[in-house]
C-alpha atoms as a PDB file:
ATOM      1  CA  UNK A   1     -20.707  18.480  16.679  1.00  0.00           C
ATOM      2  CA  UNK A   2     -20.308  16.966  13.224  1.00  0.00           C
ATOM      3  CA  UNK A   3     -23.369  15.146  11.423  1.00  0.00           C
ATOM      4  CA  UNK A   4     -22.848  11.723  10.320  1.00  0.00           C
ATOM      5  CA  UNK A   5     -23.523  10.994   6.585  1.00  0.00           C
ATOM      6  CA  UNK A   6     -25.326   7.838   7.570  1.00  0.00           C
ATOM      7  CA  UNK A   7     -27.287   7.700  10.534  1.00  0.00           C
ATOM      8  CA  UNK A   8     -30.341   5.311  11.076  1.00  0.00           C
ATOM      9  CA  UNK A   9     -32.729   7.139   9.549  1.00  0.00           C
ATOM     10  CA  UNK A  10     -30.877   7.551   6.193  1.00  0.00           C
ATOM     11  CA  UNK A  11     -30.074   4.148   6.233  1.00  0.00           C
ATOM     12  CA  UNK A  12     -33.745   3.027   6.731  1.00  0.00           C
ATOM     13  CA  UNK A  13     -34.952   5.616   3.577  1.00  0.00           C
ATOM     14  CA  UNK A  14     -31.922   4.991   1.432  1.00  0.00           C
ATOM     15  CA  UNK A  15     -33.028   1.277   1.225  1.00  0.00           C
ATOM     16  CA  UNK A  16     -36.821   1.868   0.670  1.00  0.00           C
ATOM     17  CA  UNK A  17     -35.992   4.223  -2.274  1.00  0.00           C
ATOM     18  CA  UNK A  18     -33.731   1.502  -3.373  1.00  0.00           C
ATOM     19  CA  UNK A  19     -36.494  -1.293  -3.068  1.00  0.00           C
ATOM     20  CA  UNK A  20     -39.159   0.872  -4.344  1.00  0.00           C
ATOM     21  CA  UNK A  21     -36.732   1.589  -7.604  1.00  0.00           C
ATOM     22  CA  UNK A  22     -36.436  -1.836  -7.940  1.00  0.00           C
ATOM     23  CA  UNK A  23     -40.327  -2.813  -7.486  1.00  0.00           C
ATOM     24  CA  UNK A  24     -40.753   0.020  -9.998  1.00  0.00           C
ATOM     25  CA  UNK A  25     -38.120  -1.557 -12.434  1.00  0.00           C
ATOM     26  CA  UNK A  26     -39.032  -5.566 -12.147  1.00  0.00           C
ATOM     27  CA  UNK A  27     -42.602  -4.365 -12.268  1.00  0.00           C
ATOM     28  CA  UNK A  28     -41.363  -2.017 -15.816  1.00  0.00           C
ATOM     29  CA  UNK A  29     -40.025  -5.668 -16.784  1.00  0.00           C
ATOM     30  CA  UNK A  30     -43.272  -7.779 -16.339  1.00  0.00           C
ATOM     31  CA  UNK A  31     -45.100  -5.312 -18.235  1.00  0.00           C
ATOM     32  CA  UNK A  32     -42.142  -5.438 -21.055  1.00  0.00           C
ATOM     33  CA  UNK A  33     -42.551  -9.055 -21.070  1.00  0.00           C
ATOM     34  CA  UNK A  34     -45.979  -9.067 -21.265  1.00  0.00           C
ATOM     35  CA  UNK A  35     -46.138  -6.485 -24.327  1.00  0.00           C
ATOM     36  CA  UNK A  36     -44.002  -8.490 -26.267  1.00  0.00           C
ATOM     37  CA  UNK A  37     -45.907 -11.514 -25.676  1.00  0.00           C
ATOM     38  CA  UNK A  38     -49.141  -9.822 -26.046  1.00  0.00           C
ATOM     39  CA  UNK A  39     -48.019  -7.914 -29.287  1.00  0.00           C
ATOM     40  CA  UNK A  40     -45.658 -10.374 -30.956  1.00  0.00           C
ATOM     41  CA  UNK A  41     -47.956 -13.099 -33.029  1.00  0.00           C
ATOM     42  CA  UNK A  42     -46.558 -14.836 -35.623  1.00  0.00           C
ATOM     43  CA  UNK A  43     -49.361 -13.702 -38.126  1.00  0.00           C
ATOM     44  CA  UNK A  44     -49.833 -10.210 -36.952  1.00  0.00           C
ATOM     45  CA  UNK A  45     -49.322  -7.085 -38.144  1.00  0.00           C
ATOM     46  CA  UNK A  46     -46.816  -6.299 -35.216  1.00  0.00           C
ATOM     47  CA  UNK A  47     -43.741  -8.484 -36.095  1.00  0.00           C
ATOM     48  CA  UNK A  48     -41.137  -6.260 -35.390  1.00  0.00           C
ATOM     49  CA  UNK A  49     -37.883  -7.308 -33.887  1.00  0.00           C
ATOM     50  CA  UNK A  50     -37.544  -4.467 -31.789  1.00  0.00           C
ATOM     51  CA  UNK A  51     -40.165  -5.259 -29.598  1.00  0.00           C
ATOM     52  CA  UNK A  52     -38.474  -7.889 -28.486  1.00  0.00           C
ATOM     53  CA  UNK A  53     -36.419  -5.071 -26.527  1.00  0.00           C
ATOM     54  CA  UNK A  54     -39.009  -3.546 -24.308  1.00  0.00           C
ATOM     55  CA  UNK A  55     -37.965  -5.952 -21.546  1.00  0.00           C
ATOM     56  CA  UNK A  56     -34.262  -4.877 -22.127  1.00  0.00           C
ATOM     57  CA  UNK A  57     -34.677  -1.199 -20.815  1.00  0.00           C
ATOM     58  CA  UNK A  58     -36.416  -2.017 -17.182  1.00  0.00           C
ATOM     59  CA  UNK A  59     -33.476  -4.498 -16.606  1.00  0.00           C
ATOM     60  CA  UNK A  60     -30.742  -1.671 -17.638  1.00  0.00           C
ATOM     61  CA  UNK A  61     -32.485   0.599 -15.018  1.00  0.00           C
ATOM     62  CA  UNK A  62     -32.109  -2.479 -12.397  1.00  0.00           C
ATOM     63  CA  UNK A  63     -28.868  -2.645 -13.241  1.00  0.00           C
ATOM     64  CA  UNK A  64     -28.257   0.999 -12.224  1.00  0.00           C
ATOM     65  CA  UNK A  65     -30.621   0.802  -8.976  1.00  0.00           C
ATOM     66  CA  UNK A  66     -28.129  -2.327  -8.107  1.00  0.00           C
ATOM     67  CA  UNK A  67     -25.226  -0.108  -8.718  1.00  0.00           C
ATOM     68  CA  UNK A  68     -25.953   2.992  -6.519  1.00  0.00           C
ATOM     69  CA  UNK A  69     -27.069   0.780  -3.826  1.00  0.00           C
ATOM     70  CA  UNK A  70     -23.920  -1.277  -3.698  1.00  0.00           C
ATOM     71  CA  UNK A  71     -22.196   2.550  -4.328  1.00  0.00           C
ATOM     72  CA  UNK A  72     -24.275   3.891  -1.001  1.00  0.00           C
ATOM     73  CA  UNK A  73     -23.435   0.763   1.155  1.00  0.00           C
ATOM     74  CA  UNK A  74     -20.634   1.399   3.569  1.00  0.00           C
ATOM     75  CA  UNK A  75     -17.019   0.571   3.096  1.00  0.00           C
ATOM     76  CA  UNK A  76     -16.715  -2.973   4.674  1.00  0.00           C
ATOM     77  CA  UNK A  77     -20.319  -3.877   3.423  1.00  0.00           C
ATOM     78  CA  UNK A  78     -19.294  -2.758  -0.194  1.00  0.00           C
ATOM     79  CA  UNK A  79     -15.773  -5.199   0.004  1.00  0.00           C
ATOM     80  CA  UNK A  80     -18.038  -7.764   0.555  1.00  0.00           C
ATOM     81  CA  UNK A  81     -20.712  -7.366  -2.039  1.00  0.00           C
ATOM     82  CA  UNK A  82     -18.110  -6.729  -5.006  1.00  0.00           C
ATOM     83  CA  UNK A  83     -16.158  -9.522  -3.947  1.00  0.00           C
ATOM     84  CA  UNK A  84     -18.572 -11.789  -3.944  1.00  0.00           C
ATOM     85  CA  UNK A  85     -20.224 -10.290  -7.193  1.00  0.00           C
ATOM     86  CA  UNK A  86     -16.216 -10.426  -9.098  1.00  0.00           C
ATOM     87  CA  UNK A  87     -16.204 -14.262  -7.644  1.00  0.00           C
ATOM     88  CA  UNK A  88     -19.752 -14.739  -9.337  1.00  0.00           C
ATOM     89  CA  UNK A  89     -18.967 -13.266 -12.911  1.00  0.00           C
ATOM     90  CA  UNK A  90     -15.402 -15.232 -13.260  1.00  0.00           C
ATOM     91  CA  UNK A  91     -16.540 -18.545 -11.989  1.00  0.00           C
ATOM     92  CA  UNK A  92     -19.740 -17.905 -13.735  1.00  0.00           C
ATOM     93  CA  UNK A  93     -17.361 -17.021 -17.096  1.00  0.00           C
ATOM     94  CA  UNK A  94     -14.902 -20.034 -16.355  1.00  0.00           C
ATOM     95  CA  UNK A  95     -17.901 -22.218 -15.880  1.00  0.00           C
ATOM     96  CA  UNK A  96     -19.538 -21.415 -19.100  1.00  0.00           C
ATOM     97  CA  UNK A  97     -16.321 -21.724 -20.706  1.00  0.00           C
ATOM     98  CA  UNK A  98     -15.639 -25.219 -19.890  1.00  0.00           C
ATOM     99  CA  UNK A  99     -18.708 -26.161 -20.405  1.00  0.00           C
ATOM    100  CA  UNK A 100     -17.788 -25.712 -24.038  1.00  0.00           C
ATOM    101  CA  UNK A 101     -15.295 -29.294 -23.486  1.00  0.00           C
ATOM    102  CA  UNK A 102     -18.208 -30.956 -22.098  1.00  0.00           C
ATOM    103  CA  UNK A 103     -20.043 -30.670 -24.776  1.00  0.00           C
ATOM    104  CA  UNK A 104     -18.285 -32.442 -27.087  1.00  0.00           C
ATOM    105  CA  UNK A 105     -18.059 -35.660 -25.250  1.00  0.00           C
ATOM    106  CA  UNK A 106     -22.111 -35.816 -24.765  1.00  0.00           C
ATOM    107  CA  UNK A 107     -23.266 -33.452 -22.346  1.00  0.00           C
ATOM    108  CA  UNK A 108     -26.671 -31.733 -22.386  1.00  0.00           C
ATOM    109  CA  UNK A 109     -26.948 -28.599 -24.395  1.00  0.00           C
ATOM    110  CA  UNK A 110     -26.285 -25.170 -22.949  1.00  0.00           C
ATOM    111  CA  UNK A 111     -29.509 -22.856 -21.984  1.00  0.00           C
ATOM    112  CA  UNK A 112     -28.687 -19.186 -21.610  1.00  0.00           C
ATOM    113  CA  UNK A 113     -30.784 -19.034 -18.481  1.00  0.00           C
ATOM    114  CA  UNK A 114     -28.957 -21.377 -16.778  1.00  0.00           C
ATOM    115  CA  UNK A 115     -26.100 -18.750 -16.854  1.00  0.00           C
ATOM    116  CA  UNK A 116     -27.913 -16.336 -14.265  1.00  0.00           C
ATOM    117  CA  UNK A 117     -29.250 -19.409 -12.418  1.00  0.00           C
ATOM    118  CA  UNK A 118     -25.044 -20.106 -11.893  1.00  0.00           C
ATOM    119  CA  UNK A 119     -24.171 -16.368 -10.989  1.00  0.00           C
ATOM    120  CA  UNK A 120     -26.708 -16.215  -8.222  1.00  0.00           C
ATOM    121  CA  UNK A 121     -25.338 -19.267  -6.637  1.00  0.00           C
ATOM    122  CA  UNK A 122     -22.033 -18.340  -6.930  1.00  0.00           C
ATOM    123  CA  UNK A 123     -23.237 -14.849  -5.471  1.00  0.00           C
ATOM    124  CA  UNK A 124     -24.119 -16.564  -2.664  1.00  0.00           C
ATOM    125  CA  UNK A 125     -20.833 -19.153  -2.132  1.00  0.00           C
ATOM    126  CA  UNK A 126     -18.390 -15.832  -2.370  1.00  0.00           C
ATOM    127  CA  UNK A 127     -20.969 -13.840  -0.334  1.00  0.00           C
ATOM    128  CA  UNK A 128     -20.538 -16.321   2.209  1.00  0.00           C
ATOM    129  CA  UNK A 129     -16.979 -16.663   1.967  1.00  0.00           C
ATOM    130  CA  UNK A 130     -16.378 -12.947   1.917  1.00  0.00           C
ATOM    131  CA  UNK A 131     -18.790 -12.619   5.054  1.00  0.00           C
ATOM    132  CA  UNK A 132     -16.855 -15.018   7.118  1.00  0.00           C
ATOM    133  CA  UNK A 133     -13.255 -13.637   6.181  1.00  0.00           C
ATOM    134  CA  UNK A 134     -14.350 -10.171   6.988  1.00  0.00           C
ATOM    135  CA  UNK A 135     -16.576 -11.401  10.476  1.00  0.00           C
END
């Protein structure tokens, strides 16, 4: 009788040591964040641009721990999640981009976090639409 790779059991571990990795990396971030504020004054001895990247390396580590969890998913599951996350980046990407025309005839100005705001959401419209093809 041949073992499975992936039984229930796996499964259930392989996705708390992915959500404790990323508990351990957003909680690396808010601690980054909070440095920086805390040691970045205006007047203070500690003006150094580089600590404005000590929130930069917990959110290259949740970038890997979102990698090998897409990389263990299975087959059909993975389709799905890189579809939906290559739908997100080039309609985020073509988004931004035009948003460059609608600027010059009067439109708002452009915040940089409005950028991940748009990826999630179109995460979620090519999740959806990869879901149902796939269903």
């Amino acid at each position: 009788m041949t073992r499975m790779l992936y039984t229930v059991e796996n499964m259930k571990l392989n996705t708390k040591k992915h959500i404790l990795r990323m508990i351990i990396a957003l909680t690396m971030y808010a601690l980054g964040v909070c440095g920086f504020v805390h040691f970045y004054t205006a007047e203070g001895p500690h003006k150094s641009p580089w600590l404005v990247l000590l929130p930069l390396l917990p959110i290259v580590f949740l970038a890997y721990c979102s990698i090998r969890y897409v990389a263990e998913l299975d087959e059909m599951k993975r389709k799905i999640v890189t579809e939906a996350m290559a739908f997100s980046g080039l309609a985020t990407g073509y988004t931004c981009f035009s948003y460059m025309f609608l600027r010059d005839v009067g439109a708002p100005e452009f915040h940089g976090e409005w950028a991940i705001y748009m990826m999630f959401i179109y995460y979620w419209i090519g999740l959806f639409f990869s879901w149902r093809r796939y269903r």
